[in-house]
Protein backbone atom coordinates (compact mmCIF):
# COMPACT_ATOMS: atom_id res chain seq x y z
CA UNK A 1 0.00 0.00 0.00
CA UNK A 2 3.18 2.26 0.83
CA UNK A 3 4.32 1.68 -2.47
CA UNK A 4 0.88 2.36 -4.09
CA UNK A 5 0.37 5.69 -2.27
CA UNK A 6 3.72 6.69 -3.03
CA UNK A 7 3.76 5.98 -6.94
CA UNK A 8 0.10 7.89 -6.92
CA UNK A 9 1.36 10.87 -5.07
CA UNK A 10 4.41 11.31 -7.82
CA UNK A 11 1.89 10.96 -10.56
CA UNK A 12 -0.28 13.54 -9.18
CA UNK A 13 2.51 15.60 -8.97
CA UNK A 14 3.93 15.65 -12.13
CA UNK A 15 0.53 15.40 -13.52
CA UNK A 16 -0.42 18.88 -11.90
CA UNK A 17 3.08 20.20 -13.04
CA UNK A 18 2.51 19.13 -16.24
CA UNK A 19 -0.79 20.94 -16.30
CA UNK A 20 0.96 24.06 -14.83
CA UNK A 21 3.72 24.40 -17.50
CA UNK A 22 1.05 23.59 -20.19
CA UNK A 23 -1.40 26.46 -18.84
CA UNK A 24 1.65 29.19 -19.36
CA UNK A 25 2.92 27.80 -22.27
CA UNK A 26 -0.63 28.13 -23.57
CA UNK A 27 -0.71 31.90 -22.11
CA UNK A 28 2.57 32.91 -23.63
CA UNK A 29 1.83 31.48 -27.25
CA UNK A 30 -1.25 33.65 -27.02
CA UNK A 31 0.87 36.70 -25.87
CA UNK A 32 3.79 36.10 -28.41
CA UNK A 33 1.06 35.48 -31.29
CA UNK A 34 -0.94 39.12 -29.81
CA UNK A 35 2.43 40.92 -29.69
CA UNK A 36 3.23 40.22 -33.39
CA UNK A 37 -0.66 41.16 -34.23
CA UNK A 38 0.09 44.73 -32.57
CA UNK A 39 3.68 44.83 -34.48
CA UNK A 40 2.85 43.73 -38.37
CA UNK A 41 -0.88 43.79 -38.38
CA UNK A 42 -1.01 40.91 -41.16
CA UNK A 43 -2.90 38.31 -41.32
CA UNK A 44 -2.87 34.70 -42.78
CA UNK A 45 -6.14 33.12 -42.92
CA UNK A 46 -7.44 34.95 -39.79
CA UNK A 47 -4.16 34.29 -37.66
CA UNK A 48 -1.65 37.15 -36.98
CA UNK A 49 1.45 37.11 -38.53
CA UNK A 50 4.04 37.67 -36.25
CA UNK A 51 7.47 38.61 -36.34
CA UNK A 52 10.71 36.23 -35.33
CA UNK A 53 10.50 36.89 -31.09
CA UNK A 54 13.18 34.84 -29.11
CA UNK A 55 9.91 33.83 -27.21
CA UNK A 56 9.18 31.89 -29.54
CA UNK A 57 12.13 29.62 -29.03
CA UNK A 58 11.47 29.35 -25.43
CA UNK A 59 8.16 27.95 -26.30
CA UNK A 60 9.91 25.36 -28.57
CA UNK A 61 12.17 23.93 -25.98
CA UNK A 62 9.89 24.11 -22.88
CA UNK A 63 7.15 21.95 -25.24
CA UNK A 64 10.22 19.28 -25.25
CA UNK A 65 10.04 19.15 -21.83
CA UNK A 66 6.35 19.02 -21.60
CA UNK A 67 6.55 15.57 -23.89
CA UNK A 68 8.81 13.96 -21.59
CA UNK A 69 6.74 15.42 -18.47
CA UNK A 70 3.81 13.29 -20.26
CA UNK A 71 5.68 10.29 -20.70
CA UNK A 72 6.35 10.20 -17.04
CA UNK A 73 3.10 10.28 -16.04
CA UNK A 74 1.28 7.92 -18.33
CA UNK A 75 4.23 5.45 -17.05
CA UNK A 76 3.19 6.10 -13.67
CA UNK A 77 -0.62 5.20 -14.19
CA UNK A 78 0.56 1.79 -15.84
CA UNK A 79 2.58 1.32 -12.73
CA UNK A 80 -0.05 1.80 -10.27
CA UNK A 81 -2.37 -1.47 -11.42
CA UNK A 82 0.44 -3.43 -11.44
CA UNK A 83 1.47 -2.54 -7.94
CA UNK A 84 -1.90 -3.34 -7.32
CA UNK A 85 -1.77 -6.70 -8.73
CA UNK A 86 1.54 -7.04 -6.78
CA UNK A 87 -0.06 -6.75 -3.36
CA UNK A 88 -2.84 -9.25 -4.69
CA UNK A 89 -0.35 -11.79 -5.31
CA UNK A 90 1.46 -10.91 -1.94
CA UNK A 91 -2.21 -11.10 -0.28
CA UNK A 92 -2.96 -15.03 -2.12
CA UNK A 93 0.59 -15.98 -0.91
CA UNK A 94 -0.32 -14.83 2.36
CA UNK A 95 -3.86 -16.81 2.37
CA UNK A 96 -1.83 -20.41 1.01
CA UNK A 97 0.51 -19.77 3.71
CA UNK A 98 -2.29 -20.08 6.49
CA UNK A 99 -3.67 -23.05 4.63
CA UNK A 100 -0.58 -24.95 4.58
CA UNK A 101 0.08 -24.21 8.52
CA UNK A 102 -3.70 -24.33 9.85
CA UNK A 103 -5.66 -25.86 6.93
CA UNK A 104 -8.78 -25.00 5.71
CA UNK A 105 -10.44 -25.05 9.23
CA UNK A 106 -9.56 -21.19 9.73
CA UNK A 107 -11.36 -19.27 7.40
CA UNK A 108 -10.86 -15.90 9.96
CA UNK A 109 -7.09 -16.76 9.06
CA UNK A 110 -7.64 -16.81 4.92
CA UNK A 111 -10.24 -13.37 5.52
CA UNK A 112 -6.58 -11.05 6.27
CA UNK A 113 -5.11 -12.75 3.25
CA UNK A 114 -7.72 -12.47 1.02
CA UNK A 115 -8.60 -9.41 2.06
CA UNK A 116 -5.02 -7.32 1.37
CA UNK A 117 -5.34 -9.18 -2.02
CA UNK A 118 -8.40 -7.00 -2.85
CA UNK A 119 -7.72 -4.15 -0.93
CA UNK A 120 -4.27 -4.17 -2.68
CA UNK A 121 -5.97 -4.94 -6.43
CA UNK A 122 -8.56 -1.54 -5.08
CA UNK A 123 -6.44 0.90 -4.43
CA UNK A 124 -3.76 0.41 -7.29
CA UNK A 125 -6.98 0.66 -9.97
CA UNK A 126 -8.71 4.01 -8.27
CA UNK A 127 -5.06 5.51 -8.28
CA UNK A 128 -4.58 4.49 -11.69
CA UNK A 129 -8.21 5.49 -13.37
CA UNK A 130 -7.63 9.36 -12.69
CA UNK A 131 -4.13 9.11 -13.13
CA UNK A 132 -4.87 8.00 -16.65
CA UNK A 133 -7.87 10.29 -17.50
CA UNK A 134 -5.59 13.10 -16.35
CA UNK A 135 -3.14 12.32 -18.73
CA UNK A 136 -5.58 11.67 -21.39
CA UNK A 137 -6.43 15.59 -20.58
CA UNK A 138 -2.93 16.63 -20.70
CA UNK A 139 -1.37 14.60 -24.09
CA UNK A 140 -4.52 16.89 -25.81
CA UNK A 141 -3.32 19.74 -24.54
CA UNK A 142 -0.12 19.21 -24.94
CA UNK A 143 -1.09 18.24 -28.70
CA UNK A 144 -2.48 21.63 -28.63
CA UNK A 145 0.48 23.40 -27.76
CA UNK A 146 2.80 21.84 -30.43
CA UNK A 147 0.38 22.54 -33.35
CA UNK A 148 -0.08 26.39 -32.33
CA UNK A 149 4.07 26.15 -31.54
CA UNK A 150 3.86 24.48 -35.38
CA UNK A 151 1.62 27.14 -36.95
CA UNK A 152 3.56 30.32 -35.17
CA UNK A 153 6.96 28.88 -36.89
CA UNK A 154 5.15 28.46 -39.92
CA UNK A 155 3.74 31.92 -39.63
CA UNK A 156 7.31 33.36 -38.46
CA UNK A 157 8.92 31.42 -41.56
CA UNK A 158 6.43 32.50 -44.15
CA UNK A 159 6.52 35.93 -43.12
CA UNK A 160 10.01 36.45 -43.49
CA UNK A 161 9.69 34.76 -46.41
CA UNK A 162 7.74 37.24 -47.79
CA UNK A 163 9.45 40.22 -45.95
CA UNK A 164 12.70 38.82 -48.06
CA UNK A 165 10.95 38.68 -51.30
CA UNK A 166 9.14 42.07 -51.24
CA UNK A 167 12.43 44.16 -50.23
CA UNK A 168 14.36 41.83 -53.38
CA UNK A 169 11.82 43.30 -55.26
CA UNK A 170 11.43 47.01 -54.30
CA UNK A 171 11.90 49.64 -56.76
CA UNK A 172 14.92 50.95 -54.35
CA UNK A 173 16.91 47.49 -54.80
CA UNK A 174 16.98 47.84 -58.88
CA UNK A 175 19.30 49.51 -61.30
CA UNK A 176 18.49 51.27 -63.58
């Protein structure tokens, strides 16, 4: 059970971390893409174009770290019904243990064995359910974040695209 509550209370934390670093990664793509809709006032199919912001960058790397973040936790909820199913098979050993010493006669006896097999097999599934809706929640978000990360680069890189092309062909750049 130690080992149960334990695994569940590092989920939950990294789970809520997680969450945390996706919420302000989520608020800073929407300031970095709202700063660049104050700066060029373009648009690409009704999202701002904005111009290259080291920002941006930032918001790269820290979605790395939100993938690995992820992977921790959806590790963690596979861990916790197999704990689970540990202490059930620690619980059954227990019960054939009382049977080989006092028989069958004892059922009081097999009850504490049987019973820390399903308390065991309890705990490590309602630790593990949330665990793994929770992560369910936060792999979409996270999703989320690397497709707007995905569009803003595409955004940046088209834009300077364009930037590069229109001042190649100004009237200033040409002889004449």
């Amino acid at each position: 059970m130690f080992g149960i509550a334990g695994v569940s209370f590092v989920a939950w934390f990294f789970s809520i971390r997680t969450w945390l670093l996706a919420g302000s990664l989520l608020k800073k793509l929407r300031r970095i893409n709202n700063g660049g809709a104050a700066n060029s006032g373009r648009s690409h199919r009704g999202v701002q174009c904005t111009p290259f912001l080291p920002d941006s960058f930032a918001v790269k790397a820290q979605t790395v770290r939100l993938g690995s973040g992820l992977w921790l936790v959806g590790t963690l909820a596979s861990v916790l019904p197999l704990l689970g199913l540990l202490g059930t098979v620690l619980g059954m050993l227990l019960s054939f243990e009382v049977i080989q010493i006092y028989g069958t006669s004892q059922p009081r006896l097999l009850a504490g064995g049987i019973g820390q097999a399903l308390i065991t097999t309890q705990a490590g599934l309602w630790m593990a359910v949330p665990v793994f809706f929770f992560h369910h929640i936060l792999s979409r978000r996270i999703r989320l974040i690397r497709n707007q990360t995905n569009m803003l680069f595409h955004i940046m890189q088209t834009s300077a695209a364009s930037r590069l092309t229109d001042e190649q062909h100004s009237p200033e750049n040409k002889d004449v």
